[in-house]
Protein backbone atom coordinates (compact mmCIF):
# COMPACT_ATOMS: atom_id res chain seq x y z
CA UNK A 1 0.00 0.00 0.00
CA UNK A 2 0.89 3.49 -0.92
CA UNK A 3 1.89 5.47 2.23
CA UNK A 4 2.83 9.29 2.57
CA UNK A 5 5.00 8.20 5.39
CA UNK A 6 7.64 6.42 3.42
CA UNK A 7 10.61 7.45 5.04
CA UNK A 8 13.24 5.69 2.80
CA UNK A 9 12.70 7.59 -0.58
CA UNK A 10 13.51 11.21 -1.81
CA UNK A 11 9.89 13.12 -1.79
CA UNK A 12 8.96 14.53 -5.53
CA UNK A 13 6.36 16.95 -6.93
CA UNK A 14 3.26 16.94 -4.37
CA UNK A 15 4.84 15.31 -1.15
CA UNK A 16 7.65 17.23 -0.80
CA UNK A 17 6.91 19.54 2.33
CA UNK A 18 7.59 22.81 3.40
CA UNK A 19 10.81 23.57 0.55
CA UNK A 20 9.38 25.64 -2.00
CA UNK A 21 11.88 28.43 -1.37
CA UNK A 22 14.91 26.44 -1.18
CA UNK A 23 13.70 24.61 -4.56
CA UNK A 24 12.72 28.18 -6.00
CA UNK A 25 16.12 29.64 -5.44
CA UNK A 26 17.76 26.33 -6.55
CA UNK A 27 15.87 26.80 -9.81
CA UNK A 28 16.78 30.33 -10.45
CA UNK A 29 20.33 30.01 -9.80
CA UNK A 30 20.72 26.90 -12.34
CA UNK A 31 18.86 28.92 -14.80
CA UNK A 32 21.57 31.92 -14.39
CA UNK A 33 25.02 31.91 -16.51
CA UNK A 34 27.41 31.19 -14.57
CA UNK A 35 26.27 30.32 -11.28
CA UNK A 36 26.43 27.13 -9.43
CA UNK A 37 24.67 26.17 -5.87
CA UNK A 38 26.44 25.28 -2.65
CA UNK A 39 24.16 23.76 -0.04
CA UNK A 40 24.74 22.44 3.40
CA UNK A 41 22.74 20.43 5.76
CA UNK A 42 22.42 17.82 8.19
CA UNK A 43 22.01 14.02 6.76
CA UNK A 44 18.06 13.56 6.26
CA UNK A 45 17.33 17.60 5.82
CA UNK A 46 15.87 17.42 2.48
CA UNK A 47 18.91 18.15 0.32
CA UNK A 48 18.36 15.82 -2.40
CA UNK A 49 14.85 16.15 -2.30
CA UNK A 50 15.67 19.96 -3.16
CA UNK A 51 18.39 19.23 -5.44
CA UNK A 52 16.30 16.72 -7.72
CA UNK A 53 12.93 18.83 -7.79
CA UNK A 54 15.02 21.93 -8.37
CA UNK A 55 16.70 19.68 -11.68
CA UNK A 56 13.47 18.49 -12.80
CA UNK A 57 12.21 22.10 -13.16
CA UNK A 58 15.41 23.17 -14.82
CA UNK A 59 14.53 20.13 -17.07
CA UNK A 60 11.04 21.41 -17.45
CA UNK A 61 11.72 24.94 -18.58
CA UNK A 62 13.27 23.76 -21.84
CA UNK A 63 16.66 23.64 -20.80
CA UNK A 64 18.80 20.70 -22.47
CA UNK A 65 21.48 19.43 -20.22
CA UNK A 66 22.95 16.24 -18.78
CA UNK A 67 23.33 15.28 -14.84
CA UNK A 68 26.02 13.66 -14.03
CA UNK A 69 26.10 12.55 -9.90
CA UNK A 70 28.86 12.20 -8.13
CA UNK A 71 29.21 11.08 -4.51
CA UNK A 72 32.65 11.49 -2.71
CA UNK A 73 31.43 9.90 0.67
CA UNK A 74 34.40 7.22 0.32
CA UNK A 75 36.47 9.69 -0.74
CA UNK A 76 39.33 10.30 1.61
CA UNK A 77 42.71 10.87 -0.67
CA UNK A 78 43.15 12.60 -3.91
CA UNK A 79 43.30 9.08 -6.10
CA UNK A 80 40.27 8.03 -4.28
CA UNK A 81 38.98 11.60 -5.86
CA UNK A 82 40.58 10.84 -8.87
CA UNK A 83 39.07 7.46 -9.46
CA UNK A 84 35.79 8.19 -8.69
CA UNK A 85 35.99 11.53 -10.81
CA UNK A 86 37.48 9.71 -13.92
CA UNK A 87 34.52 6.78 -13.77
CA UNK A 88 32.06 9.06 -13.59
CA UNK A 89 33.66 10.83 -16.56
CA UNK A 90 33.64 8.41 -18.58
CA UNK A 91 30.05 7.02 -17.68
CA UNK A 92 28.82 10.69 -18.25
CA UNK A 93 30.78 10.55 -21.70
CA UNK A 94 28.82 7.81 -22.62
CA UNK A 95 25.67 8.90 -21.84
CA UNK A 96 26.40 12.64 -23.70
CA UNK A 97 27.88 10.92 -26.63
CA UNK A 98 25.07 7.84 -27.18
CA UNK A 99 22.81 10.95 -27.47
CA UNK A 100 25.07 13.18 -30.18
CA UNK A 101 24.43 13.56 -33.56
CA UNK A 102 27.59 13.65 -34.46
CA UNK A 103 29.54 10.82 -31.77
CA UNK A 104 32.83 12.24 -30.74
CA UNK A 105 36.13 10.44 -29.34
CA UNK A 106 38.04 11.78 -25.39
CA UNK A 107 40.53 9.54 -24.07
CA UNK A 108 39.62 10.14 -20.52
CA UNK A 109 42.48 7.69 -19.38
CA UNK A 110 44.90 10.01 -20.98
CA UNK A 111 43.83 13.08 -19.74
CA UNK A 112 46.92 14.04 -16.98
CA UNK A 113 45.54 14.65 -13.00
CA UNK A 114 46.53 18.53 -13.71
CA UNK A 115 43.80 18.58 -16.24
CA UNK A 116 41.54 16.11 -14.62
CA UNK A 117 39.10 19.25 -13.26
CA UNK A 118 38.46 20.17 -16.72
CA UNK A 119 36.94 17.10 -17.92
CA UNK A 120 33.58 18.52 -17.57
CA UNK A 121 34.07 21.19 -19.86
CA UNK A 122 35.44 19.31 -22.36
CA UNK A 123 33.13 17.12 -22.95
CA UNK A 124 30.32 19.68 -22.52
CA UNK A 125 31.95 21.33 -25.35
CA UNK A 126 32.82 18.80 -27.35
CA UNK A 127 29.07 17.59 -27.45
CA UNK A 128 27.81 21.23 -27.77
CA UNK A 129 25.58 20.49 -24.61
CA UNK A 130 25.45 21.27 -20.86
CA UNK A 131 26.44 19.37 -17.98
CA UNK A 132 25.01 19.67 -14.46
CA UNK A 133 27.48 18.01 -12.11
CA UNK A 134 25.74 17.34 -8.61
CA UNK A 135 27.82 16.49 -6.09
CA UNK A 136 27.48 14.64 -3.08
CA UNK A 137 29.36 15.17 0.49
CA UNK A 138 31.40 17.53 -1.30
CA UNK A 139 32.99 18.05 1.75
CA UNK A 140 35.05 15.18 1.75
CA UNK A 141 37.14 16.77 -1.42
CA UNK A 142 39.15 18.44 1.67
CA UNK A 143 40.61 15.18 2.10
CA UNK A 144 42.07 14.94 -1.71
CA UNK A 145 44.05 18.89 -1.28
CA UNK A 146 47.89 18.74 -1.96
CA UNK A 147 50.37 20.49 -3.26
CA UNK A 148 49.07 18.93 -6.28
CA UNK A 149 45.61 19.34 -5.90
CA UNK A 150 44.49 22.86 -4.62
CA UNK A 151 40.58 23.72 -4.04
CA UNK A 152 41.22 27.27 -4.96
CA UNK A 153 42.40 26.07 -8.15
CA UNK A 154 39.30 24.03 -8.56
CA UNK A 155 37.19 26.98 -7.45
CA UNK A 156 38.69 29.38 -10.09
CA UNK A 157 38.70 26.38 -13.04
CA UNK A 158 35.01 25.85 -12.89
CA UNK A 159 33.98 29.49 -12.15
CA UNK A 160 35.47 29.85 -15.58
CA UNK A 161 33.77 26.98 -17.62
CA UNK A 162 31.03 28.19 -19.72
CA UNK A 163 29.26 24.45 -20.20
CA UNK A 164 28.99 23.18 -16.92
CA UNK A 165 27.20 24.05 -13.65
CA UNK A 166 28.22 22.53 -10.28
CA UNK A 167 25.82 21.43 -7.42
CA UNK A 168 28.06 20.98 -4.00
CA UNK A 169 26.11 19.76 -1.29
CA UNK A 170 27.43 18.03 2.02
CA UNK A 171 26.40 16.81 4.92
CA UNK A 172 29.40 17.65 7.43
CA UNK A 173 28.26 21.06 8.13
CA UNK A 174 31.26 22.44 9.55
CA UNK A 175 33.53 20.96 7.29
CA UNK A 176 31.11 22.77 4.35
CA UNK A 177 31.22 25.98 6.45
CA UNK A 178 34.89 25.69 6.76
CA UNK A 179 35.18 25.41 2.97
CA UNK A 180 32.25 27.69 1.50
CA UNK A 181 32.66 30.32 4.83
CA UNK A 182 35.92 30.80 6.46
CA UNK A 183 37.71 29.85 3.27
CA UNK A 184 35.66 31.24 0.63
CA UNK A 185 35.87 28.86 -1.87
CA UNK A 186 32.53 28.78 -4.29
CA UNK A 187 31.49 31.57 -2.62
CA UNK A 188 31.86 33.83 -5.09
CA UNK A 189 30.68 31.56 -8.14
CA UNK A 190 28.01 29.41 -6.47
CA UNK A 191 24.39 30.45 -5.07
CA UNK A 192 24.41 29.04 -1.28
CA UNK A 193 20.94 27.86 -0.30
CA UNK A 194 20.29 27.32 3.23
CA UNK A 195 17.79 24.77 4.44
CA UNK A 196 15.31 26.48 6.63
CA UNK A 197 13.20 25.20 9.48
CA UNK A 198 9.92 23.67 7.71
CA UNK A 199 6.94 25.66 9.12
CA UNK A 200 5.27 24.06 12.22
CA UNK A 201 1.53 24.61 10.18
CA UNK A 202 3.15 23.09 7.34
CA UNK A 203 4.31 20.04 9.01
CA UNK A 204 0.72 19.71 11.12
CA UNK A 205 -1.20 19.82 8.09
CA UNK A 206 0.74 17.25 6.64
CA UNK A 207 0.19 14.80 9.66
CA UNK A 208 -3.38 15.37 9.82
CA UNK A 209 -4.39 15.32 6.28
CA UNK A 210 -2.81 12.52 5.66
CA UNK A 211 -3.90 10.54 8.49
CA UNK A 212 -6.99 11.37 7.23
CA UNK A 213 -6.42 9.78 3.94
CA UNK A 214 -5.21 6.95 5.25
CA UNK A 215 -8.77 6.31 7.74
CA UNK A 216 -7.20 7.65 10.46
CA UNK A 217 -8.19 10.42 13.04
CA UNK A 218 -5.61 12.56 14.47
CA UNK A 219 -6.32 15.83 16.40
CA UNK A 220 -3.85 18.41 15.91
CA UNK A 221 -2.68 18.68 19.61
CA UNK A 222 -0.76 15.20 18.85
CA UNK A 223 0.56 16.78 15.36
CA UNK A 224 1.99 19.38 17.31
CA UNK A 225 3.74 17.16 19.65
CA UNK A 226 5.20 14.76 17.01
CA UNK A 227 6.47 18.64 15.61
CA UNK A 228 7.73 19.04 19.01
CA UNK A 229 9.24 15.80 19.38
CA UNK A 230 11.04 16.15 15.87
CA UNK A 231 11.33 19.87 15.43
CA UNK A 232 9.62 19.42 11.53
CA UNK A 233 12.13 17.43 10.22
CA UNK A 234 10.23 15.38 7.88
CA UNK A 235 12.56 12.07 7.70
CA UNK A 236 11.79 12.07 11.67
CA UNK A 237 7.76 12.93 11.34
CA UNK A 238 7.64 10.35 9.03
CA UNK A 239 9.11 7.51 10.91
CA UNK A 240 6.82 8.58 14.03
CA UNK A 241 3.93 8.59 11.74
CA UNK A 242 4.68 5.29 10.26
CA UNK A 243 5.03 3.98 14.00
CA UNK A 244 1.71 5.37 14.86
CA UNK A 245 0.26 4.32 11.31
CA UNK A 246 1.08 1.17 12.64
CA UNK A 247 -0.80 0.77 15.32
CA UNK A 248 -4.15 -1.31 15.07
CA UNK A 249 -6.33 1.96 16.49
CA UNK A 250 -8.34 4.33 14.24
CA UNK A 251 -7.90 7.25 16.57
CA UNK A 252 -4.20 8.66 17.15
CA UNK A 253 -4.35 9.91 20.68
CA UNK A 254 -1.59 11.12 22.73
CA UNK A 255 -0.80 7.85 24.54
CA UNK A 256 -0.13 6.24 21.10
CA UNK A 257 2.03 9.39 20.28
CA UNK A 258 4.00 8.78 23.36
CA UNK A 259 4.39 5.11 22.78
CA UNK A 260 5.62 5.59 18.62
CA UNK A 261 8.01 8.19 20.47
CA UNK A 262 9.63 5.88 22.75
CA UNK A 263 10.02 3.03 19.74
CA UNK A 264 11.30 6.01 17.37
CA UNK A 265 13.89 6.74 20.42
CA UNK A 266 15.20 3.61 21.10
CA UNK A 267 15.63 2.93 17.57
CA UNK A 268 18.10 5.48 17.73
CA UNK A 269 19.16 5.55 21.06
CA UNK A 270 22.21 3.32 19.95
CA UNK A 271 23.70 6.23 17.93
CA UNK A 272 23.33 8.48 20.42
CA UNK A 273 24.63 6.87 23.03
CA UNK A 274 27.80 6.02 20.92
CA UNK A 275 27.63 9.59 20.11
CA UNK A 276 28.23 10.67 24.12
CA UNK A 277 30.59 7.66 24.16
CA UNK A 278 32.86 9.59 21.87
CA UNK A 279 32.81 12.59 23.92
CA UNK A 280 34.94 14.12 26.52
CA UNK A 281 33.25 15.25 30.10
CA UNK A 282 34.01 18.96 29.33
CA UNK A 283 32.18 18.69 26.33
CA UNK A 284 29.31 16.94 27.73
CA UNK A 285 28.91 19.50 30.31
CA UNK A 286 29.05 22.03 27.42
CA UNK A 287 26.24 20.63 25.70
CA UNK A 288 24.30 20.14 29.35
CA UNK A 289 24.71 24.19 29.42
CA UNK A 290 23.75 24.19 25.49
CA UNK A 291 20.31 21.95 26.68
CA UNK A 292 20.11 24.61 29.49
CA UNK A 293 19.63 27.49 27.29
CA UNK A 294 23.15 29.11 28.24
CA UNK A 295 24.31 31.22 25.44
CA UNK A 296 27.18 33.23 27.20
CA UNK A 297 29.81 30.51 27.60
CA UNK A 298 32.61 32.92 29.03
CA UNK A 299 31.62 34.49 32.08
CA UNK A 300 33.08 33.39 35.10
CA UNK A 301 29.82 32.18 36.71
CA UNK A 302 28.94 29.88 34.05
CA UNK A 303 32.54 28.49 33.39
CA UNK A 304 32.45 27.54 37.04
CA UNK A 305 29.06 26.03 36.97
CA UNK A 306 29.35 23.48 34.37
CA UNK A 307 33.26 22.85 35.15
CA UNK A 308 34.39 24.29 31.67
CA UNK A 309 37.36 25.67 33.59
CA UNK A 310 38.52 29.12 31.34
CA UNK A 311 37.26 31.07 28.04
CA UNK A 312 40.27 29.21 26.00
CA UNK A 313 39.37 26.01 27.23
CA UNK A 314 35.59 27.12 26.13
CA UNK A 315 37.11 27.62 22.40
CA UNK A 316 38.47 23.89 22.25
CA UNK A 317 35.51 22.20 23.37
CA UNK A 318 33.39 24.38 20.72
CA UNK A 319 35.73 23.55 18.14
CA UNK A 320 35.85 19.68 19.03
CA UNK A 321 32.13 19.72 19.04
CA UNK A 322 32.37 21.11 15.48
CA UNK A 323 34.60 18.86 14.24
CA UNK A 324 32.85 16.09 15.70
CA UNK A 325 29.77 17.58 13.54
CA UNK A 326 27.69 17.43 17.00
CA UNK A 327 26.72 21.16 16.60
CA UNK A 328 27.36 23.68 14.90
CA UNK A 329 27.11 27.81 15.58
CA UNK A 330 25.41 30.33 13.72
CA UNK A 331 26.82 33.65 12.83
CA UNK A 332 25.50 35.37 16.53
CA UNK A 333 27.82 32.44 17.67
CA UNK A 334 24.45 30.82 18.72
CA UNK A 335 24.75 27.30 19.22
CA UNK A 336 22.64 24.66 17.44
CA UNK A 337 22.30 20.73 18.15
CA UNK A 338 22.51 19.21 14.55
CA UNK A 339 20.25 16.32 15.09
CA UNK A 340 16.89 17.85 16.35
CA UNK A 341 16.05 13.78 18.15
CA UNK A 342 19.06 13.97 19.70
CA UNK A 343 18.60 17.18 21.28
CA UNK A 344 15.12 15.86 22.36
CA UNK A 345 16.88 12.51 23.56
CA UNK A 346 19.30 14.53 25.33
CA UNK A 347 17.04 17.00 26.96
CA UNK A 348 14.33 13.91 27.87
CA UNK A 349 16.33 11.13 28.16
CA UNK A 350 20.14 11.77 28.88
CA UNK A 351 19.74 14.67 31.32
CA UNK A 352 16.44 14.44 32.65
């Protein structure tokens, strides 16, 4: 049976929820010359459902192009980069040249590593066509940089190519930030798109309706706690709704809500407990002020009430944190729990 809480495929057309601007600017910038997208988010935040309704539209206004994906999630030297750049090369040759008039001939193979970057462009050119390159946990191209191979190099190659448009998505958020922010690369070429909280009406709407659809009677006091419970994000509503959907009951009351919330917890709980494993007591004591509400982490009264000992010591647990892609900050320094369950596990569960 068809069910709107499928949680293990990429929403399209009507089901997606709540990312009409993201997929609106996504659009725009594609259809610009010579602009290409950055966007970062959490895994499960709706980047490739943006990414692939934003592509579709591209598709449907007329525009003739070929996608080409590329995922770097393996990726962690530059001939791991390098392989996985030339194979995709060569199956996005294929594809551009089975559909040319006129077939044409690259030895991909022979093309050196100091030209590998510009593969894109010349076959876009050589087909007379246009390539949109979508990558993957782009992030992980950090991992390839040598003397060699230098991102700014990269950034300044494709800003220049007149054939191809680049999609960079990742899920390491602070790595991304690290990249697109304090280093600036694509910044200048590349449209960023950030992924904004989905509205809590949106979300509601989309529980109740549905539920509705499906024979099912939910009042929207319980769609506002499974909101609460995920903060909107759909991958979560949709596994709480599939719990609940579940259930041999034709009315969703709160006691069912409660009980799909503890199986939906200790689904996870395993992650997040391996999560805290990882973790150092200064930093868990961070987060406990985080889960507080504590956003000034430097005064003396603070420091001395969750043991976080002096303002430099503050820095290194903020930056571990980071690079532990626990949390990240915005640009008021405010800090923000990636995972909105684990925040609620945390704030219910770990340090209730």
């Amino acid at each position: 049976m068809d069910t709107p809480f499928s949680y293990d495929t990429i929403s399209a057309g009507q089901n997606i929820i709540g990312r009409s601007a993201e997929i609106d600017q996504m659009t725009s910038a594609l259809e610009k010359d010579g602009r290409h997208v950055t966007m970062i988010g959490p895994p499960r935040s709706g980047k490739e459902t943006v990414v692939r309704e934003s592509v579709e539209r591209f598709r449907q206004h007329r525009h003739k192009f070929h996608l080409c994906e590329i995922d770097l999630f393996n990726t962690r030297s530059y001939s791991d980069f390098a392989d996985v750049f030339r194979k995709k090369m060569k199956e996005c040759f294929n594809q551009v040249n089975a559909g040319s008039v006129l077939p044409f001939e690259i030895d991909i193979n022979a093309i050196p590593d100091k030209k590998l970057i510009d593969l894109p462009e010349i076959i876009a050119g050589e087909a007379q066509t246009e390539l949109v390159i979508y990558f993957k946990e782009f992030q992980n191209i950090a991992f390839a940089e040598s003397e060699e191979f230098q991102l700014d190099k990269v950034d300044k190659t494709w800003s220049k190519q007149k054939h191809v448009k680049y999609i960079l998505t990742g899920s390491c958020v602070n790595m991304m930030k690290t990249l697109t922010e304090e280093r600036k690369l694509f910044y200048y070429s590349a449209a960023q798109i950030d992924l904004q909280p989905i509205d809590k009406k949106l979300v509601c709407q989309f529980i109740t309706s549905n539920f509705m659809r499906l024979g099912r009677i939910i009042e929207i006091e319980e769609a506002m706690k499974i909101w609460e419970i995920t903060s909107g994000n759909m991958w979560y509503v949709k596994q709480l709704c599939a719990i609940c959907h579940g259930m041999p009951i034709g009315y969703v009351n709160r006691k069912n809500v409660n009980m799909a919330a503890e199986t939906l917890i200790s689904t996870h709980t395993p992650r997040f407990k391996q999560t805290m494993l990882d973790l150092t007591a200064n930093q868990i004591s961070f987060i406990k002020a985080v889960i507080d509400g504590v956003e000034k982490f430097s005064s003396a009264d603070i420091m001395e009430a969750y043991r976080l000992n002096s303002s430099a010591n503050v820095f290194r647990i903020k930056d571990a944190l980071k690079k532990k892609e626990v949390m990240t900050f915005d640009r008021e320094d405010k800090a923000i729990i990636l995972d909105p369950l684990f925040e609620y596990w945390l704030r219910y569960y770990y340090f209730a």
